[in-house]
PDB file of N, CA and C in Angstrom:
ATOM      1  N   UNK A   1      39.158  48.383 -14.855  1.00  0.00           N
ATOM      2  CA  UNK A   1      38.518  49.179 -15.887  1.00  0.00           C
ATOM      3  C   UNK A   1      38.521  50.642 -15.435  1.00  0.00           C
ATOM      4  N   UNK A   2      39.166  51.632 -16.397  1.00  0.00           N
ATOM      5  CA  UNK A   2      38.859  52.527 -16.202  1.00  0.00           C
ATOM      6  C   UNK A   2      37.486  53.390 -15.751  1.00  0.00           C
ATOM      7  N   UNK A   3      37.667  54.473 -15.090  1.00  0.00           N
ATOM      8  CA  UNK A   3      36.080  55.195 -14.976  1.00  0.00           C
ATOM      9  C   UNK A   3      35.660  55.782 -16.798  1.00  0.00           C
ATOM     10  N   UNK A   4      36.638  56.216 -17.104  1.00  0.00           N
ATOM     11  CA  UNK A   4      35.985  57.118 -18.670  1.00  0.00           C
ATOM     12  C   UNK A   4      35.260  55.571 -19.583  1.00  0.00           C
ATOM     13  N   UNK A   5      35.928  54.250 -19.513  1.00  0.00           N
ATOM     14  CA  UNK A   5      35.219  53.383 -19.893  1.00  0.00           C
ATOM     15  C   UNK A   5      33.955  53.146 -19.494  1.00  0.00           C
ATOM     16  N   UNK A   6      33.502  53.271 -18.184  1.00  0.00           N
ATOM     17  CA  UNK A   6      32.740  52.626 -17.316  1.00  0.00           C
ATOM     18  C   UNK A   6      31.650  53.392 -17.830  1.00  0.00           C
ATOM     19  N   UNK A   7      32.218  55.337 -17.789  1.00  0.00           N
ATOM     20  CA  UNK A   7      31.302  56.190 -18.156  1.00  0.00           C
ATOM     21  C   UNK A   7      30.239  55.748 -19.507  1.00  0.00           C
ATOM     22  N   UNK A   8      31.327  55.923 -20.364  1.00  0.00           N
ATOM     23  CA  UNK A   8      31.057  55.709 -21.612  1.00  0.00           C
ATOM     24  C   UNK A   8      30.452  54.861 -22.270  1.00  0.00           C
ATOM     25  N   UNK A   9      30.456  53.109 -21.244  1.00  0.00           N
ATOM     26  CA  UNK A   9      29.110  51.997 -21.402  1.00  0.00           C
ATOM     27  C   UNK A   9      27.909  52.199 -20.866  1.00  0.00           C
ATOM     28  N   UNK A  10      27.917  53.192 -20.035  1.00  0.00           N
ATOM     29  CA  UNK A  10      26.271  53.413 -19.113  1.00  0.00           C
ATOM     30  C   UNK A  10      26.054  54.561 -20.462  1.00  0.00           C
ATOM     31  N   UNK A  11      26.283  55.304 -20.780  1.00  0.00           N
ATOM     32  CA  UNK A  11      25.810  56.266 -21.520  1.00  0.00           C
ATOM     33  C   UNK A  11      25.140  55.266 -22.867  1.00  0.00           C
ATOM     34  N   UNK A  12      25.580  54.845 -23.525  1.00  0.00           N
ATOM     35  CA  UNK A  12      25.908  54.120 -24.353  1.00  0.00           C
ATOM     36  C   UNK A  12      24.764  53.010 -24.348  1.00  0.00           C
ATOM     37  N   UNK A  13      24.733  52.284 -23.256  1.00  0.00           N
ATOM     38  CA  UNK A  13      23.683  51.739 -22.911  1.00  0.00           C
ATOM     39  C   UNK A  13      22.515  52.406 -22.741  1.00  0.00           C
ATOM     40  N   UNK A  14      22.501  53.272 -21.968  1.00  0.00           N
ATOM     41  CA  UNK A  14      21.026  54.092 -21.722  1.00  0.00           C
ATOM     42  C   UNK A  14      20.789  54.323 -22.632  1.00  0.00           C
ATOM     43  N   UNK A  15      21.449  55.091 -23.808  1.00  0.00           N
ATOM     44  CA  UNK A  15      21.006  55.314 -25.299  1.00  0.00           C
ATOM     45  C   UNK A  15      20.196  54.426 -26.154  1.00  0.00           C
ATOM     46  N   UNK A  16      21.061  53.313 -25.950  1.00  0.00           N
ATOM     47  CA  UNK A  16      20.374  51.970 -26.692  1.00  0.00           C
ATOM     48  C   UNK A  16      18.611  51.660 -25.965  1.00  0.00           C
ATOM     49  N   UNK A  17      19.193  51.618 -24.526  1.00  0.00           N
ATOM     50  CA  UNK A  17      17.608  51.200 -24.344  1.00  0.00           C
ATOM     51  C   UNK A  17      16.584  52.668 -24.105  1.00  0.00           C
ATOM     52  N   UNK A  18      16.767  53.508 -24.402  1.00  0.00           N
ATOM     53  CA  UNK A  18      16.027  55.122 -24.641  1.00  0.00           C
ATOM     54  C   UNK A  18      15.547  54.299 -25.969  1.00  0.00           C
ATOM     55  N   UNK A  19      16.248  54.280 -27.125  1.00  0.00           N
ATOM     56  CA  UNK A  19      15.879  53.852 -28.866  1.00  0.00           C
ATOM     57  C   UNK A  19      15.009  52.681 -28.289  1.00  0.00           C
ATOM     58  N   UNK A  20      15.483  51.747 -27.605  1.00  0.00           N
ATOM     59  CA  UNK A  20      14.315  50.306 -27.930  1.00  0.00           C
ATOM     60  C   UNK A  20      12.705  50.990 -27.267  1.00  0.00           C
ATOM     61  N   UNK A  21      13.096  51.771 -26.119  1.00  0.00           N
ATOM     62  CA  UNK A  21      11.719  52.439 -25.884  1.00  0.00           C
ATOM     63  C   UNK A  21      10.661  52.926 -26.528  1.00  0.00           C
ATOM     64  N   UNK A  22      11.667  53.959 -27.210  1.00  0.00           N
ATOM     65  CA  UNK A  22      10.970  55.287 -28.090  1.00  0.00           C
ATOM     66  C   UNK A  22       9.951  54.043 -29.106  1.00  0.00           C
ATOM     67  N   UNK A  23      10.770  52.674 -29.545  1.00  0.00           N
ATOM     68  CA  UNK A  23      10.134  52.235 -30.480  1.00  0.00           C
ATOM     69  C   UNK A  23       9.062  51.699 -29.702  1.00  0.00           C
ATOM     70  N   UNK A  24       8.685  50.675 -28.749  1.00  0.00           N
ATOM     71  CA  UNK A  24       7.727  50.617 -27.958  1.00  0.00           C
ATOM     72  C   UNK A  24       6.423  51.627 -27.702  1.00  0.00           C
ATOM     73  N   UNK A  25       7.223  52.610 -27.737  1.00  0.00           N
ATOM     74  CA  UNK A  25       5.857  54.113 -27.558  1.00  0.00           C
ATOM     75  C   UNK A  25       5.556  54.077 -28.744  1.00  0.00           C
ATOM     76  N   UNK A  26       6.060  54.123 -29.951  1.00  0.00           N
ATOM     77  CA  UNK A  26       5.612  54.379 -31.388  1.00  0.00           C
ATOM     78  C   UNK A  26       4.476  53.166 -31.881  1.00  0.00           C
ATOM     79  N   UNK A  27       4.814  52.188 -31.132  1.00  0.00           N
ATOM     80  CA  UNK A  27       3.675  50.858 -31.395  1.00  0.00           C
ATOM     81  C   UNK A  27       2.877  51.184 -30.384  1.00  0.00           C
ATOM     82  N   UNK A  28       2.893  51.401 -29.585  1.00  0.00           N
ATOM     83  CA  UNK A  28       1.784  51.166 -28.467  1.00  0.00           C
ATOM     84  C   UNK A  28       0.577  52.774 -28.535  1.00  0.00           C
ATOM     85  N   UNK A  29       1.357  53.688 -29.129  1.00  0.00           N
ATOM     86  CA  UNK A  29       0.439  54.838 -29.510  1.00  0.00           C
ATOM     87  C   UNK A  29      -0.087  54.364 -30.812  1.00  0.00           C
ATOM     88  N   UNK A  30       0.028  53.850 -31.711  1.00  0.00           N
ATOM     89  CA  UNK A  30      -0.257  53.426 -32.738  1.00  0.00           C
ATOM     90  C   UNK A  30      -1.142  52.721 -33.013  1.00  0.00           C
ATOM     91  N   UNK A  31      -1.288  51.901 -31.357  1.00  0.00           N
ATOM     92  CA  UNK A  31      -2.421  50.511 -31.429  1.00  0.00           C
ATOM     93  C   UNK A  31      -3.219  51.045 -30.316  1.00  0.00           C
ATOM     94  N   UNK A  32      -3.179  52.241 -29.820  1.00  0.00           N
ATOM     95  CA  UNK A  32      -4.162  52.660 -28.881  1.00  0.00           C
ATOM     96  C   UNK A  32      -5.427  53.818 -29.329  1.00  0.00           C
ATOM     97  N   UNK A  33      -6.482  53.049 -28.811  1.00  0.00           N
ATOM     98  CA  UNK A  33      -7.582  53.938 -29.572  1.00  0.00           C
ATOM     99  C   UNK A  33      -8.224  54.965 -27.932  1.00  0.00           C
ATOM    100  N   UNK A  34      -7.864  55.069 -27.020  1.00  0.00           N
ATOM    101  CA  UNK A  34      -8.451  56.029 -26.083  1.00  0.00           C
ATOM    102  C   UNK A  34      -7.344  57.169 -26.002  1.00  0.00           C
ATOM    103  N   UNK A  35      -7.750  58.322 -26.396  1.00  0.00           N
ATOM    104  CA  UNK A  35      -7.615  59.581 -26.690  1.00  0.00           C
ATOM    105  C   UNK A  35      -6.473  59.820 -25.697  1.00  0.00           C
ATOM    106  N   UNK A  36      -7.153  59.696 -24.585  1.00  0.00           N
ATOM    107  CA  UNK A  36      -6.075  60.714 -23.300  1.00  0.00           C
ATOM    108  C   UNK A  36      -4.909  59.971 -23.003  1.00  0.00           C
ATOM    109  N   UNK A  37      -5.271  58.535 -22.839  1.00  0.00           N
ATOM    110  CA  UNK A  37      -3.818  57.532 -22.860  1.00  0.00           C
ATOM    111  C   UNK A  37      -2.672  57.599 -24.606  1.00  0.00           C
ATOM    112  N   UNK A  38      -3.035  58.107 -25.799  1.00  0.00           N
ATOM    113  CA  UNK A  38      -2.940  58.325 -26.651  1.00  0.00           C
ATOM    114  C   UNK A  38      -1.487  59.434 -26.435  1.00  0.00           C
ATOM    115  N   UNK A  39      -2.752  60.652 -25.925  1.00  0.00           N
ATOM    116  CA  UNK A  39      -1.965  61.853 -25.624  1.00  0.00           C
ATOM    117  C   UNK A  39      -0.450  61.899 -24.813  1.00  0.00           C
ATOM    118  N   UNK A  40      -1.229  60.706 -23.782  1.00  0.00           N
ATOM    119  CA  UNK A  40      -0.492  60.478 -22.181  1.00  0.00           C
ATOM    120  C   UNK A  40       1.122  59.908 -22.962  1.00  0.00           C
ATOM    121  N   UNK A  41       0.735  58.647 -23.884  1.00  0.00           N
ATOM    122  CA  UNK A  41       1.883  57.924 -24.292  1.00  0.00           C
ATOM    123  C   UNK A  41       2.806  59.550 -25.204  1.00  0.00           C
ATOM    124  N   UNK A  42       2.205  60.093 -25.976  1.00  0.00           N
ATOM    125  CA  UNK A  42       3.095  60.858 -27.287  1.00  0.00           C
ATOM    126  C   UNK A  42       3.726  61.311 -26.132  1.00  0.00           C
ATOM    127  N   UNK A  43       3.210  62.417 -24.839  1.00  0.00           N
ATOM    128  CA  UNK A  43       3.637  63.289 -23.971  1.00  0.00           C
ATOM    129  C   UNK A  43       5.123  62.773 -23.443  1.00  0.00           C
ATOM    130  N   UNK A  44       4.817  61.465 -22.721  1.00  0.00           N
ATOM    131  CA  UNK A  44       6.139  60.438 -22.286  1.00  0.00           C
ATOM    132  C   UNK A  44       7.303  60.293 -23.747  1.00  0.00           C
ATOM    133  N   UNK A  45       6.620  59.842 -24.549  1.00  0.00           N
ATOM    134  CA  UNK A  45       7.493  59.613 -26.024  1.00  0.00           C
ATOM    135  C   UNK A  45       8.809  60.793 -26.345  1.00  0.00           C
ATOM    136  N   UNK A  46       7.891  62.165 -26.505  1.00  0.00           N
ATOM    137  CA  UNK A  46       8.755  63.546 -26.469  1.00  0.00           C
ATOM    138  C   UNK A  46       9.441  63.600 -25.519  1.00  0.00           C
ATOM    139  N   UNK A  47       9.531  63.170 -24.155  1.00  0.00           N
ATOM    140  CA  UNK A  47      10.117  63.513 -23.298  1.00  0.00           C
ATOM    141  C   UNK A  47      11.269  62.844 -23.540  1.00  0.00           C
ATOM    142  N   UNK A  48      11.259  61.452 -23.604  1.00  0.00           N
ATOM    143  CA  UNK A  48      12.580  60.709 -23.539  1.00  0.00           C
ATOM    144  C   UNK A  48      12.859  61.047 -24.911  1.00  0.00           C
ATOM    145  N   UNK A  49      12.686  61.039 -26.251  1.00  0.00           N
ATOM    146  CA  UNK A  49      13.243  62.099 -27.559  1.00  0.00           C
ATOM    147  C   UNK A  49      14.377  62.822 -26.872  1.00  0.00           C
ATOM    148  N   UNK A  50      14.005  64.002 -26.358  1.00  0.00           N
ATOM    149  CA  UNK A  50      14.212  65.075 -25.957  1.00  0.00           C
ATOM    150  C   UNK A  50      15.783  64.997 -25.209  1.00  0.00           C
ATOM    151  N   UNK A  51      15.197  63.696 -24.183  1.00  0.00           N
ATOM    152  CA  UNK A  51      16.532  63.409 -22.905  1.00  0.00           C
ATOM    153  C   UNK A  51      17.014  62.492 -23.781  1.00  0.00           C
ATOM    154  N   UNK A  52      16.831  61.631 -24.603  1.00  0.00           N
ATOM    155  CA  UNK A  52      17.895  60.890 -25.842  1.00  0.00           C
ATOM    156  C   UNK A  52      19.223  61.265 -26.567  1.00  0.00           C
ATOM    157  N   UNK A  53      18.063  63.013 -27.479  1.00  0.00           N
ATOM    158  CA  UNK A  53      18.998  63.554 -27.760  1.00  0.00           C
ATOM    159  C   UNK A  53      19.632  64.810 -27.101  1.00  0.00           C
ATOM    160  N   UNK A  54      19.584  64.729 -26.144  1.00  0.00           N
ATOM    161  CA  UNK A  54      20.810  65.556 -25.003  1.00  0.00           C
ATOM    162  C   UNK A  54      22.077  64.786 -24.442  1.00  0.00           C
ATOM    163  N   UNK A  55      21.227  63.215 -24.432  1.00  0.00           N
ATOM    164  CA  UNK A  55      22.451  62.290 -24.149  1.00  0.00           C
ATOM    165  C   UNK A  55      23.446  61.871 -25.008  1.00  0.00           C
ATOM    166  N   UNK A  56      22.459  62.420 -26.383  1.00  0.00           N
ATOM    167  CA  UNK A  56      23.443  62.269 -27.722  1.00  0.00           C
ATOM    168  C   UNK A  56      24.957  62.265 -27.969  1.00  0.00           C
ATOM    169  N   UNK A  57      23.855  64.324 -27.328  1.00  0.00           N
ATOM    170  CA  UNK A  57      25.094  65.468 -27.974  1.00  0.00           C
ATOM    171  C   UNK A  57      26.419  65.431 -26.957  1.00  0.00           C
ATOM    172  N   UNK A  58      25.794  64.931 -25.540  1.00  0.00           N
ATOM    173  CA  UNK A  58      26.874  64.630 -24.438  1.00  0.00           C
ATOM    174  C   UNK A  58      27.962  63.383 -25.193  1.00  0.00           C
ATOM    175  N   UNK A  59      27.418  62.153 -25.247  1.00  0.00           N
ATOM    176  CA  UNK A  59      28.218  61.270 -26.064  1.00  0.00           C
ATOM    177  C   UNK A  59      29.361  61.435 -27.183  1.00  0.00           C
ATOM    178  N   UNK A  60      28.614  62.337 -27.939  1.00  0.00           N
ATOM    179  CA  UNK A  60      28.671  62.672 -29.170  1.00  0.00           C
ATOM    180  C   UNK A  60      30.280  63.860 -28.847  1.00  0.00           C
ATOM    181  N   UNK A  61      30.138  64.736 -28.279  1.00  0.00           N
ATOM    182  CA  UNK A  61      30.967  65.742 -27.881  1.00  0.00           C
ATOM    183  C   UNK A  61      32.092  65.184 -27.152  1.00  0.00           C
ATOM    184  N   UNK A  62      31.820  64.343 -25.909  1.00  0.00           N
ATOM    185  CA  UNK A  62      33.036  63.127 -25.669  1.00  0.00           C
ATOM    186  C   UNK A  62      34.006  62.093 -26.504  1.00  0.00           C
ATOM    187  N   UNK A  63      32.830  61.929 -27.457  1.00  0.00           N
ATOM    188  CA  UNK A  63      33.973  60.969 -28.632  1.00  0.00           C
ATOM    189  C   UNK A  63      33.540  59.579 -28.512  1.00  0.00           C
ATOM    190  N   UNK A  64      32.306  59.795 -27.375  1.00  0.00           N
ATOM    191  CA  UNK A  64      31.840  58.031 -27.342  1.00  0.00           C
ATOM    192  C   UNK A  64      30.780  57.708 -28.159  1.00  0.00           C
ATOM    193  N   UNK A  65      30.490  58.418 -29.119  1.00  0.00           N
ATOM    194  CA  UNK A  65      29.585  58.212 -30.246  1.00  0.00           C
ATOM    195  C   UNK A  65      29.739  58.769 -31.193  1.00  0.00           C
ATOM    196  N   UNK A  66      29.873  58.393 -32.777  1.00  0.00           N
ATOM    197  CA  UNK A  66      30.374  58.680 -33.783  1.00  0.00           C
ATOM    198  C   UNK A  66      28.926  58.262 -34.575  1.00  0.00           C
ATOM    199  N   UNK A  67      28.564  59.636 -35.095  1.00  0.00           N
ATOM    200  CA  UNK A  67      27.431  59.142 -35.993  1.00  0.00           C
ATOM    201  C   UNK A  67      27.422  58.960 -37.019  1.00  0.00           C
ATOM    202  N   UNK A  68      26.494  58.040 -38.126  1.00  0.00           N
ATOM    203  CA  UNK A  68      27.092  57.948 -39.306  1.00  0.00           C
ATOM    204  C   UNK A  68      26.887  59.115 -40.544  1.00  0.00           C
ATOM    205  N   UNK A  69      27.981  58.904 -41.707  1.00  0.00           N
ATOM    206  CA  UNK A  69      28.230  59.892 -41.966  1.00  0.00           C
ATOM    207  C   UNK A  69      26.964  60.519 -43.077  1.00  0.00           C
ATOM    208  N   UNK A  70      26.553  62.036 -43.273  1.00  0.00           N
ATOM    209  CA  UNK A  70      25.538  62.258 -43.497  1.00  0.00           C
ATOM    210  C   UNK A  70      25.433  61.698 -45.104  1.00  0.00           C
ATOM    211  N   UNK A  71      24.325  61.688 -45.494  1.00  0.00           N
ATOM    212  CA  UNK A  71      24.023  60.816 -46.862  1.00  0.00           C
ATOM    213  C   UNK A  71      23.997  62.213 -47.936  1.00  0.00           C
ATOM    214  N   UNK A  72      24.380  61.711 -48.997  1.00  0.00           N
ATOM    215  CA  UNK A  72      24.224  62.739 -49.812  1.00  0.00           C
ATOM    216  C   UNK A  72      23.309  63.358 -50.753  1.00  0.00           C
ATOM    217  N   UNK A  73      23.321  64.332 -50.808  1.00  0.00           N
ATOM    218  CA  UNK A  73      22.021  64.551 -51.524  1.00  0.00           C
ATOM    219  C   UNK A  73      21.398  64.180 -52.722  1.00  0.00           C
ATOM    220  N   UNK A  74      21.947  63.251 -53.462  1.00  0.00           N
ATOM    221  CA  UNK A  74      21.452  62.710 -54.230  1.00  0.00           C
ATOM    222  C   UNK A  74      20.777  61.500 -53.688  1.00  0.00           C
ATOM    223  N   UNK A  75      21.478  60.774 -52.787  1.00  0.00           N
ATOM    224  CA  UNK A  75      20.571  59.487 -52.385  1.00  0.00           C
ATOM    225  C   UNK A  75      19.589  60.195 -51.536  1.00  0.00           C
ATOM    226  N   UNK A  76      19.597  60.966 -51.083  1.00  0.00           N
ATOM    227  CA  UNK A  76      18.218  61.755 -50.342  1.00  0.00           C
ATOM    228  C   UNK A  76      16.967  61.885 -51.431  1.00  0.00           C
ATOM    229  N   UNK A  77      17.568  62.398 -52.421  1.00  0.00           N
ATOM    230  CA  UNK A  77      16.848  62.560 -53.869  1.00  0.00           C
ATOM    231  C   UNK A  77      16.367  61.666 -53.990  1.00  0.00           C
ATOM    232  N   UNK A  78      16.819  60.101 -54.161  1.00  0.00           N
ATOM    233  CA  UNK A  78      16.668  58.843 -54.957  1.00  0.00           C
ATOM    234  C   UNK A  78      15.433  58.182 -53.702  1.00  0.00           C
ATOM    235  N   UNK A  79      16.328  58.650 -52.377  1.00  0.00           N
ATOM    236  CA  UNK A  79      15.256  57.652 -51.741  1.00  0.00           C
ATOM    237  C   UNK A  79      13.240  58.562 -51.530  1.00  0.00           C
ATOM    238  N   UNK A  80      13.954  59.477 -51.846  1.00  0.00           N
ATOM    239  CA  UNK A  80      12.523  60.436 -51.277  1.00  0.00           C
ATOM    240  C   UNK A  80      11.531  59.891 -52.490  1.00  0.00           C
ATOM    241  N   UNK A  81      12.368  59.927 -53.998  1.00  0.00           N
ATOM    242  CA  UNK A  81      11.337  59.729 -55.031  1.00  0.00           C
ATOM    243  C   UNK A  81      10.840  58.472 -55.076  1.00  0.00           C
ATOM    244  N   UNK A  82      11.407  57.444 -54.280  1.00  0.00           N
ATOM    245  CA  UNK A  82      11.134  55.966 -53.997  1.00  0.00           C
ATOM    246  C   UNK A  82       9.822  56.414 -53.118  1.00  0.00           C
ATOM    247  N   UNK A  83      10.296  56.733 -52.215  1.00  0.00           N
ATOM    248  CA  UNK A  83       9.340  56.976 -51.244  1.00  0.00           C
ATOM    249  C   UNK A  83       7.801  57.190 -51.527  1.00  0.00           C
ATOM    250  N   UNK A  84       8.252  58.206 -52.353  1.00  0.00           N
ATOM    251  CA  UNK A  84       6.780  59.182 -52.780  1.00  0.00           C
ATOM    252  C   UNK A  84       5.856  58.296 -54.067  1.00  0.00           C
ATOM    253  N   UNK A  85       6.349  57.861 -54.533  1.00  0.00           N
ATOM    254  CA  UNK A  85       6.129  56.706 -55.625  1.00  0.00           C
ATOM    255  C   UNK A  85       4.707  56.183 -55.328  1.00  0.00           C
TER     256      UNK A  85
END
């Protein structure tokens, strides 16, 4: 196996489990009622955000991640008025 492969599954991977995290912090701040652990979790949350999307734009700029393509503004329209409903 090449190294640019090898690269490109650790990145790839870390990404994936950064996302299963972030969602973990989003429940666990969600179901926590003491203030400073509250704070403590969002503080950690932003951080890996932050180093997620840096690992993105690295991915992203290599060619080992292709994001999907942006939605158009009408279904932005359609879903927002769903939304707001």
């Amino acid at each position: 196996m090449n190294r640019h492969l090898q690269d490109k599954e650790m990145v790839n991977d870390v990404l994936s489990m950064t996302k299963a995290g972030l969602t973990t912090y989003a429940n666990f701040i969600s179901e926590t009622s003491n203030q400073q652990l509250r704070q403590t979790l969002q503080q950690i949350r932003n951080s890996d955000e932050q180093f997620q999307y840096q690992l993105y734009q690295l991915a992203e700029q290599k060619g080992w991640y292709k994001p999907a393509h942006q939605a158009d503004p009408q279904d932005i329209h359609q879903v927002r008025t769903q939304v707001s409903s």
